[in-house]
Protein backbone atom coordinates (compact mmCIF):
# COMPACT_ATOMS: atom_id res chain seq x y z
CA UNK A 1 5.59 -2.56 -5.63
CA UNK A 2 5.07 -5.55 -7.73
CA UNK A 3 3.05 -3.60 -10.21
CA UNK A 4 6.42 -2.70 -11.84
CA UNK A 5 5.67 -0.54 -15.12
CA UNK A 6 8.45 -1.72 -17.73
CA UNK A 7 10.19 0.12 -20.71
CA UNK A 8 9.84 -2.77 -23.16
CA UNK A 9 12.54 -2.87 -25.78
CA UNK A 10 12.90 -6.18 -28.14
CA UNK A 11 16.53 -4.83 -28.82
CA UNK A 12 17.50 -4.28 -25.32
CA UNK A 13 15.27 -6.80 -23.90
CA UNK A 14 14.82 -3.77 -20.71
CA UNK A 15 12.03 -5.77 -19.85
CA UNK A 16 10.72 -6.61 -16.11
CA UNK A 17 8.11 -8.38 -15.09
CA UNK A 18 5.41 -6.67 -13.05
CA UNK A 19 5.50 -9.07 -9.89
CA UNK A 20 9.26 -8.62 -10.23
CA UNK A 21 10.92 -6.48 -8.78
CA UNK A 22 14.15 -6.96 -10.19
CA UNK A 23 13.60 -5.54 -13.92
CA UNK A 24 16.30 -6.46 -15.63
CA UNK A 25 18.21 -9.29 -15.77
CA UNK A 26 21.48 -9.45 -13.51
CA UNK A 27 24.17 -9.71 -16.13
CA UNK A 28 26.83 -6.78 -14.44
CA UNK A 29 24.73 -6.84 -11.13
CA UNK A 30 25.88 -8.94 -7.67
CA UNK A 31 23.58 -12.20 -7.92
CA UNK A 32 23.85 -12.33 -4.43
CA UNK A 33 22.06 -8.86 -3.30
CA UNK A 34 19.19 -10.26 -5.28
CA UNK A 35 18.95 -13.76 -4.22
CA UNK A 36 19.60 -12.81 -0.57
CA UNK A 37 19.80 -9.41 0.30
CA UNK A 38 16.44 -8.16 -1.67
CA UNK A 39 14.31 -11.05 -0.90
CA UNK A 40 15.42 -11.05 2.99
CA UNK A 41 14.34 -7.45 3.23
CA UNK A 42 10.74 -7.75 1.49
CA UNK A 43 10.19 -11.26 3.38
CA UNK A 44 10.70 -8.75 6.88
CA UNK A 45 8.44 -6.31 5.53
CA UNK A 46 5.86 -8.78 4.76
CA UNK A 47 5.67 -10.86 7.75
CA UNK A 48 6.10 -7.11 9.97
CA UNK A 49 2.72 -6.06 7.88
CA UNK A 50 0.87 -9.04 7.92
CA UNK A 51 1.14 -9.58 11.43
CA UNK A 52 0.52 -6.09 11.81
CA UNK A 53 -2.67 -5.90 9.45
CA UNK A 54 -3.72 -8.84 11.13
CA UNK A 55 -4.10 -7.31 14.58
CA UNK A 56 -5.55 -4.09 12.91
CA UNK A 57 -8.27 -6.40 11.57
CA UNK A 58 -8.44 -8.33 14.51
CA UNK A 59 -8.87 -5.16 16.46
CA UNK A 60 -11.73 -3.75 14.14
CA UNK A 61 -13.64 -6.91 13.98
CA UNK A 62 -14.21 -8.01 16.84
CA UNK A 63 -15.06 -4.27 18.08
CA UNK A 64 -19.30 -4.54 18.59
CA UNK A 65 -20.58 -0.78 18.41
CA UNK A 66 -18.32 0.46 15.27
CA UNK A 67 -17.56 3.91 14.15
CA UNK A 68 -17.18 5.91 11.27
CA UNK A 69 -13.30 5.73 10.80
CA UNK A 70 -13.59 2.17 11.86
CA UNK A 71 -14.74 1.36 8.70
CA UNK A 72 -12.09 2.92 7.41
CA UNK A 73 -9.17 1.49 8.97
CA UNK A 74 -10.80 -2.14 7.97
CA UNK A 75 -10.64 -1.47 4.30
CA UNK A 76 -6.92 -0.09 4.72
CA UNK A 77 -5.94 -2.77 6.09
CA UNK A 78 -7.39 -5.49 4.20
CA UNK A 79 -6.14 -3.59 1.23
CA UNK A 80 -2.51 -3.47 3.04
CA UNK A 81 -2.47 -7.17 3.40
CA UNK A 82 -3.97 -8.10 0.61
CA UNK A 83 -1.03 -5.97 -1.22
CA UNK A 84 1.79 -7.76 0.99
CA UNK A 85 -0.03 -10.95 -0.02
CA UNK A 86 1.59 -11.11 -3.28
CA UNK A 87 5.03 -10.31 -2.16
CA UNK A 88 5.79 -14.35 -1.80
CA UNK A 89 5.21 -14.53 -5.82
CA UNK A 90 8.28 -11.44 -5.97
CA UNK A 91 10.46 -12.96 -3.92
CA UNK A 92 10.17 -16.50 -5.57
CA UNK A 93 11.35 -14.41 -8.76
CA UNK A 94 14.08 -12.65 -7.55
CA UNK A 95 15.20 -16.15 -6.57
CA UNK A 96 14.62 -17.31 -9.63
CA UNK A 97 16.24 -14.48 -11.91
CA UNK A 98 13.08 -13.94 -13.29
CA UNK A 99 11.17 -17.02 -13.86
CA UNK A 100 7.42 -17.68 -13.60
CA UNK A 101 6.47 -21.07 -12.58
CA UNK A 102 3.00 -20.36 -11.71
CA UNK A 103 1.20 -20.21 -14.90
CA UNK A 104 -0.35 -18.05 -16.95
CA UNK A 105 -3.67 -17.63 -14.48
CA UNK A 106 -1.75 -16.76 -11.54
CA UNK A 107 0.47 -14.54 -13.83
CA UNK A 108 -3.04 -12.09 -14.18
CA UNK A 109 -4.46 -12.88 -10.79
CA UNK A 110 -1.52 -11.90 -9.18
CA UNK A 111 -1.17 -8.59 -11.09
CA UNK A 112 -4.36 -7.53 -10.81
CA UNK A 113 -4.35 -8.10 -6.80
CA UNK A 114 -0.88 -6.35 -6.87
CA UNK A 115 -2.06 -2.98 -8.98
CA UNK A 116 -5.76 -3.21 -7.72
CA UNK A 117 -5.00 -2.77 -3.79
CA UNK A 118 -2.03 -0.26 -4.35
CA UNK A 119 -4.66 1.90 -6.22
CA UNK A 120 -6.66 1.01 -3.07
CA UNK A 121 -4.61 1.48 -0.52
CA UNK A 122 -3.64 4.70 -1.64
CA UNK A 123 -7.22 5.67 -2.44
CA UNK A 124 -8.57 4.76 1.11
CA UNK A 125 -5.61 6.71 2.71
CA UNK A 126 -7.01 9.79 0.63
CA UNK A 127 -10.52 9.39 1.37
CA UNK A 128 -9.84 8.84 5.31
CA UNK A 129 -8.01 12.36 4.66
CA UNK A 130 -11.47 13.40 3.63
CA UNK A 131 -13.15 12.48 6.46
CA UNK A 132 -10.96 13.63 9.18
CA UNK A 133 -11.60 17.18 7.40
CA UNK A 134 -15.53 16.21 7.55
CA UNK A 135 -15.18 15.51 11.65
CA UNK A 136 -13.28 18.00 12.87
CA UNK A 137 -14.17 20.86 10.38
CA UNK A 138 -18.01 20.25 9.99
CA UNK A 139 -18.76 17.58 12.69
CA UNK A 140 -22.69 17.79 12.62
CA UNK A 141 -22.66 16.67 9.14
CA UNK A 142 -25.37 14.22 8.52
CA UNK A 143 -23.41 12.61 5.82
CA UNK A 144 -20.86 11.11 7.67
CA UNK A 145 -22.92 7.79 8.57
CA UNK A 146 -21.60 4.32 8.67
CA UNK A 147 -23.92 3.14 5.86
CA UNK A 148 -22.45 6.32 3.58
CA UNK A 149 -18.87 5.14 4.66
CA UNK A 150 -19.63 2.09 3.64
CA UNK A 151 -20.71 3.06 0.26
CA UNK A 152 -17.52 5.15 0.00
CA UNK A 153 -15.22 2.26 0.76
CA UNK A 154 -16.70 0.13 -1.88
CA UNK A 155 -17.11 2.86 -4.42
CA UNK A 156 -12.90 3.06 -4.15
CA UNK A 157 -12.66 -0.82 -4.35
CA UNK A 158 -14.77 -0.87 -7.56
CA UNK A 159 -13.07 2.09 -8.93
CA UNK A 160 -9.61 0.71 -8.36
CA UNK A 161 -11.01 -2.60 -9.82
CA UNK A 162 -12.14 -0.78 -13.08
CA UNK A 163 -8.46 1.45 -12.85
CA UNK A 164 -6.55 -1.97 -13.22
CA UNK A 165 -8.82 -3.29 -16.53
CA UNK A 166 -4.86 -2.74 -18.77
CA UNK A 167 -3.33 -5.13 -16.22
CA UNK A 168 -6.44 -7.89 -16.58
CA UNK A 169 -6.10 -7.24 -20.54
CA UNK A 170 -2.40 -7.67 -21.15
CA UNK A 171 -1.06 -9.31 -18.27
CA UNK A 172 0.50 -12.54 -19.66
CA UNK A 173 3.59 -15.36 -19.54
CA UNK A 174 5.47 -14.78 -22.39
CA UNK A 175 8.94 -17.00 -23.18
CA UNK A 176 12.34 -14.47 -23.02
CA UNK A 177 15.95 -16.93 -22.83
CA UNK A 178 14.16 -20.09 -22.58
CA UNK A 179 11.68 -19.44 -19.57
CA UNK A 180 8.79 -18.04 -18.43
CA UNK A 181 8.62 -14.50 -17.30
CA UNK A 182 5.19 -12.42 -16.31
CA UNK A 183 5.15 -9.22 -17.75
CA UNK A 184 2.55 -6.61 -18.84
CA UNK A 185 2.82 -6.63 -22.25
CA UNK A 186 0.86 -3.28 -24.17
CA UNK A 187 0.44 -3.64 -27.73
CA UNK A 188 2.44 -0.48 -28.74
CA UNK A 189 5.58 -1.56 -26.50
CA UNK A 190 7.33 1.62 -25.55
CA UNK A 191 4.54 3.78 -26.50
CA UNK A 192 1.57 2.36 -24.65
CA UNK A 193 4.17 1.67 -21.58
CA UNK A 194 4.85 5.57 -21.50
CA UNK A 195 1.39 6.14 -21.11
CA UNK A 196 0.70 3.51 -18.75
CA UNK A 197 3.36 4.79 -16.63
CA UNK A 198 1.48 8.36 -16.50
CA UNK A 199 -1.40 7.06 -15.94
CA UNK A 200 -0.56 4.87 -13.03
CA UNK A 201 1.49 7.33 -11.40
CA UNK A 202 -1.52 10.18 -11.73
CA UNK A 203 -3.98 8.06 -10.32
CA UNK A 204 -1.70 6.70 -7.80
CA UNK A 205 0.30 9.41 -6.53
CA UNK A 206 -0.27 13.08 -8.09
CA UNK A 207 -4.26 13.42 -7.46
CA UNK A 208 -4.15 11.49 -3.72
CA UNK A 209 -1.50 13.93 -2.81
CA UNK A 210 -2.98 17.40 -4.17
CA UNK A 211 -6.61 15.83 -2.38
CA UNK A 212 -4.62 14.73 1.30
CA UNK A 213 -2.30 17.85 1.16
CA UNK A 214 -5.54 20.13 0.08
CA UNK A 215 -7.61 18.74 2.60
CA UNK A 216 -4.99 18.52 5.49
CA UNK A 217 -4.04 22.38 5.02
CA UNK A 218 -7.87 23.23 5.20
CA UNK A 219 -7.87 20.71 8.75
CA UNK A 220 -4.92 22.47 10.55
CA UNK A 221 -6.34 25.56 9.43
CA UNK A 222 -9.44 24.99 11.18
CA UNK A 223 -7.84 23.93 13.92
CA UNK A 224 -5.71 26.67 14.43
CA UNK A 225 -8.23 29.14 14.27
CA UNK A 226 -10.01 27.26 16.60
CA UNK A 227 -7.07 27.63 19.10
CA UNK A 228 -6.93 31.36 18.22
CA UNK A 229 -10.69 31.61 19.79
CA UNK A 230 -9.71 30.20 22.65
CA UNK A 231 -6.43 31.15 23.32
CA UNK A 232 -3.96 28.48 24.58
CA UNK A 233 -6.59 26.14 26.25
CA UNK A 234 -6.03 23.30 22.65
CA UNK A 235 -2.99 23.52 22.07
CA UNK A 236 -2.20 20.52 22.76
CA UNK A 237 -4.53 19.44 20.48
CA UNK A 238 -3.10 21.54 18.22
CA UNK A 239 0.10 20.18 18.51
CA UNK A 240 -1.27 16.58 18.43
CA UNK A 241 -3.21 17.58 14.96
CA UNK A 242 -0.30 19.35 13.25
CA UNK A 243 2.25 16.01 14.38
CA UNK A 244 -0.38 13.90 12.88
CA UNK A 245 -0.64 15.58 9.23
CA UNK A 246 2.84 16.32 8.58
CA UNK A 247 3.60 12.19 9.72
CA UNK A 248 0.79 11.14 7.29
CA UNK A 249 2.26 13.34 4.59
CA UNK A 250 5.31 12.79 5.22
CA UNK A 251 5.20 8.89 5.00
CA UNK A 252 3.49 9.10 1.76
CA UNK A 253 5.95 10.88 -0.05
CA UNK A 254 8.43 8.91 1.50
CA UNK A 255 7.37 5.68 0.76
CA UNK A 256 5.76 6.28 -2.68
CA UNK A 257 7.47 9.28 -4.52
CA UNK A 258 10.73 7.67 -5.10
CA UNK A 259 8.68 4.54 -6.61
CA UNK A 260 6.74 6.69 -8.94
CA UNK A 261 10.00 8.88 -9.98
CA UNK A 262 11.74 6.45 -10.75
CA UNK A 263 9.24 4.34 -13.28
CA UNK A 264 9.63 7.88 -15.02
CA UNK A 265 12.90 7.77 -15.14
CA UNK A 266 13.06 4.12 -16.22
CA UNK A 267 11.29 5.17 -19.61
CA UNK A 268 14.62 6.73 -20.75
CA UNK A 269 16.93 4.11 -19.87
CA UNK A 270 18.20 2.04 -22.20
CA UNK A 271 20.94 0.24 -20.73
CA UNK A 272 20.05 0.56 -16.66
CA UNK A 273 23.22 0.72 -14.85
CA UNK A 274 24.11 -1.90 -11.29
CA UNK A 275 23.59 1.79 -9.59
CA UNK A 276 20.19 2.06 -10.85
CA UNK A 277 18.87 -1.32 -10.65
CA UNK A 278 19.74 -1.42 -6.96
CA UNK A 279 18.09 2.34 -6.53
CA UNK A 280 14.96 0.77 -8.31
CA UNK A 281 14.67 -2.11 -5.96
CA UNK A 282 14.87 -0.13 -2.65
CA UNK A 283 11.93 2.04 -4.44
CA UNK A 284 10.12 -0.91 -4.75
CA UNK A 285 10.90 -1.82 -0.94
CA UNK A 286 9.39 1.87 0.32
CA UNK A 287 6.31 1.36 -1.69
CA UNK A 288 5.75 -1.62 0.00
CA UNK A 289 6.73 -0.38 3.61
CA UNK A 290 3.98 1.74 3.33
CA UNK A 291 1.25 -0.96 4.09
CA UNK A 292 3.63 -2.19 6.63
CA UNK A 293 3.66 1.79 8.03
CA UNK A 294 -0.16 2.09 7.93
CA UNK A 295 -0.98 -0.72 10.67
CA UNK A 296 2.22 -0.22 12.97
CA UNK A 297 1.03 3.78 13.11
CA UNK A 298 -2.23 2.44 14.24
CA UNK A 299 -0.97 0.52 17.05
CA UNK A 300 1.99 2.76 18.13
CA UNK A 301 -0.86 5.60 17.84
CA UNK A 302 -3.96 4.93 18.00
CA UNK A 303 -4.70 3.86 21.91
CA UNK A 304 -8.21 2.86 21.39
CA UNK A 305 -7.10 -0.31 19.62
CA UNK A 306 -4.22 -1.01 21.42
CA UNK A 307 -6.70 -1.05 24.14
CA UNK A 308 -9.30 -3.37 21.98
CA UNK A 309 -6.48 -5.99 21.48
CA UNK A 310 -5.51 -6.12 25.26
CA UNK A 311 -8.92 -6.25 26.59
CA UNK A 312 -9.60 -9.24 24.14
CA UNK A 313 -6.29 -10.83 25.57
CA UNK A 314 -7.45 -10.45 29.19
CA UNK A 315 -11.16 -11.54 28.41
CA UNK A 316 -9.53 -14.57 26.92
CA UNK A 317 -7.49 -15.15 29.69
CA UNK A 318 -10.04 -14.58 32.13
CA UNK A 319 -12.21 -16.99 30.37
CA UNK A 320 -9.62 -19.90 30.39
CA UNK A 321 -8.68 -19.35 33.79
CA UNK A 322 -12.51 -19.69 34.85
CA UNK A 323 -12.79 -22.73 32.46
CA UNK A 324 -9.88 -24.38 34.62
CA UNK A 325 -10.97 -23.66 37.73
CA UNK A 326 -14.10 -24.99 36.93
CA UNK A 327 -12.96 -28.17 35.79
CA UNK A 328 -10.85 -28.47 39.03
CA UNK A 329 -14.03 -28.20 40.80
């Protein structure tokens, strides 16, 4: 993502910017799989999820009578887009080898959209996890209310607000070989950055995955002992139920384990090889993907708003047919 966490050096200058994906500076590295290879693949993935976040929205919106996980897969996906929003700003800078042209406000505003809505994204996805376990596990439960899911959504938004406060504090343009670059700059360097890097990849990755993979096993368990009572008469619903966990799961690692293994690794590397830059880049492509994922599983999946999209279509349709035919008369 653009929220890249750097090992800052002043004698190796191993510094990247965090709404850069590129964090190092191309000197040994082909030019060319930056400035068109890199930026051709992240300008697909963000037009793919914006369109695709779009409908989900669209889809959502416009539905009258709401439900719970409704709610739900609104916040995802104005998180997702939001995230993809920024991706423009990385591109320009891959371009650009670097440079910020945008000033120092954007420099922050950027960042903090960038790390705010990954901590969001991922956060939503985890409490959605919770709910499916409320629905099918305990479905009488008076808690699960649109006004509580409501509350729940914006609790995460606040709390990933308050989880990017480091970004809004040190985020700033700083002057490295005669231009601008954007960088997250902690006051201990290399110290505070290991740290950071921890911190972001706890919050972001280790805790959602213990909570989805906890509360996913407890879900197919239930499920399957359900099936037990009743012999073969769900199992289709069983099958349906066990496809669905091990594709959510399985897209989250995916997409964001690579990303968070290798900001680990980049702590120890002092001189980052061509190998390594390129391996960090496609990390930063996967972690990305994954709000492009979200929406497209929605509408590949999810038939009730493939169904909400078409209807619209055909009311509107309808409509202007009935508008022509009645100017005709």
């Amino acid at each position: 993502s653009t929220s890249v966490t750097e090992a800052q050096s002043d004698n190796t200058d191993n510094l990247s910017s965090c709404t850069n994906s590129s964090a190092w500076s191309y000197s040994g590295v082909d030019a060319a799989s930056f400035m068109h290879v890199f930026p051709s693949i992240y300008g697909i993935i963000c037009t793919i999820g914006v369109i695709a976040n779009s409908l989900v929205i669209y889809a959502v919106a416009t539905c009258k009578k709401k439900m719970v996980s409704d709610i739900y897969v609104l916040n995802l996906a104005i998180a997702d887009m939001l995230y993809l929003v920024v991706m423009p700003f990385t591109i320009h800078q891959l371009v650009r080898e670097r440079q910020w042209v945008f000033g120092s406000f954007m420099c922050r505003a950027v960042m903090v959209v960038d790390v705010s809505n990954q901590f969001t994204t991922v956060g939503i996805v985890t409490v959605l996890c919770i709910d499916r376990y409320i629905a099918i596990v305990h479905p009488t439960s008076e808690k699960r209310t649109i006004r509580w899911t409501i509350v729940i959504n914006a609790m995460v938004w606040v709390g990933s607000l308050l989880s990017s406060i480091p970004v809004m504090m040190y985020t700033r343009t700083v002057r490295r070989k005669q231009m601008e670059v954007c960088i997250l700059d902690l006051p201990q360097g290399p110290q505070d950055m290991y740290w950071y890097t921890l911190y972001q990849s706890t919050i972001g990755f280790i805790i959602p995955l213990i909570i989805i993979s906890t509360f996913y096993s407890l879900t197919l368990y239930h499920v399957f002992r359900s099936v037990r009572r009743v012999k073969r008469k769900q199992s289709v619903w069983a099958k349906r139920a066990t496809k669905t966990v091990l594709m959510v799961i399985a897209i989250f690692l995916l997409c964001w384990s690579p990303y968070h293994i290798i900001q680990v690794v980049n702590l120890s590397v002092a001189q980052p090889t061509s190998t390594f830059i390129y391996a960090y880049n496609i990390t930063i492509c996967l972690s990305y993907s994954h709000s492009c994922i979200n929406p497209l599983m929605l509408l590949m999946f999810a038939q009730n708003y493939r169904e909400r999209i078409c209807r619209k279509k055909e009311s509107l349709g309808a409509h202007l047919c009935q508008n022509m035919q009645s100017n005709h008369s």
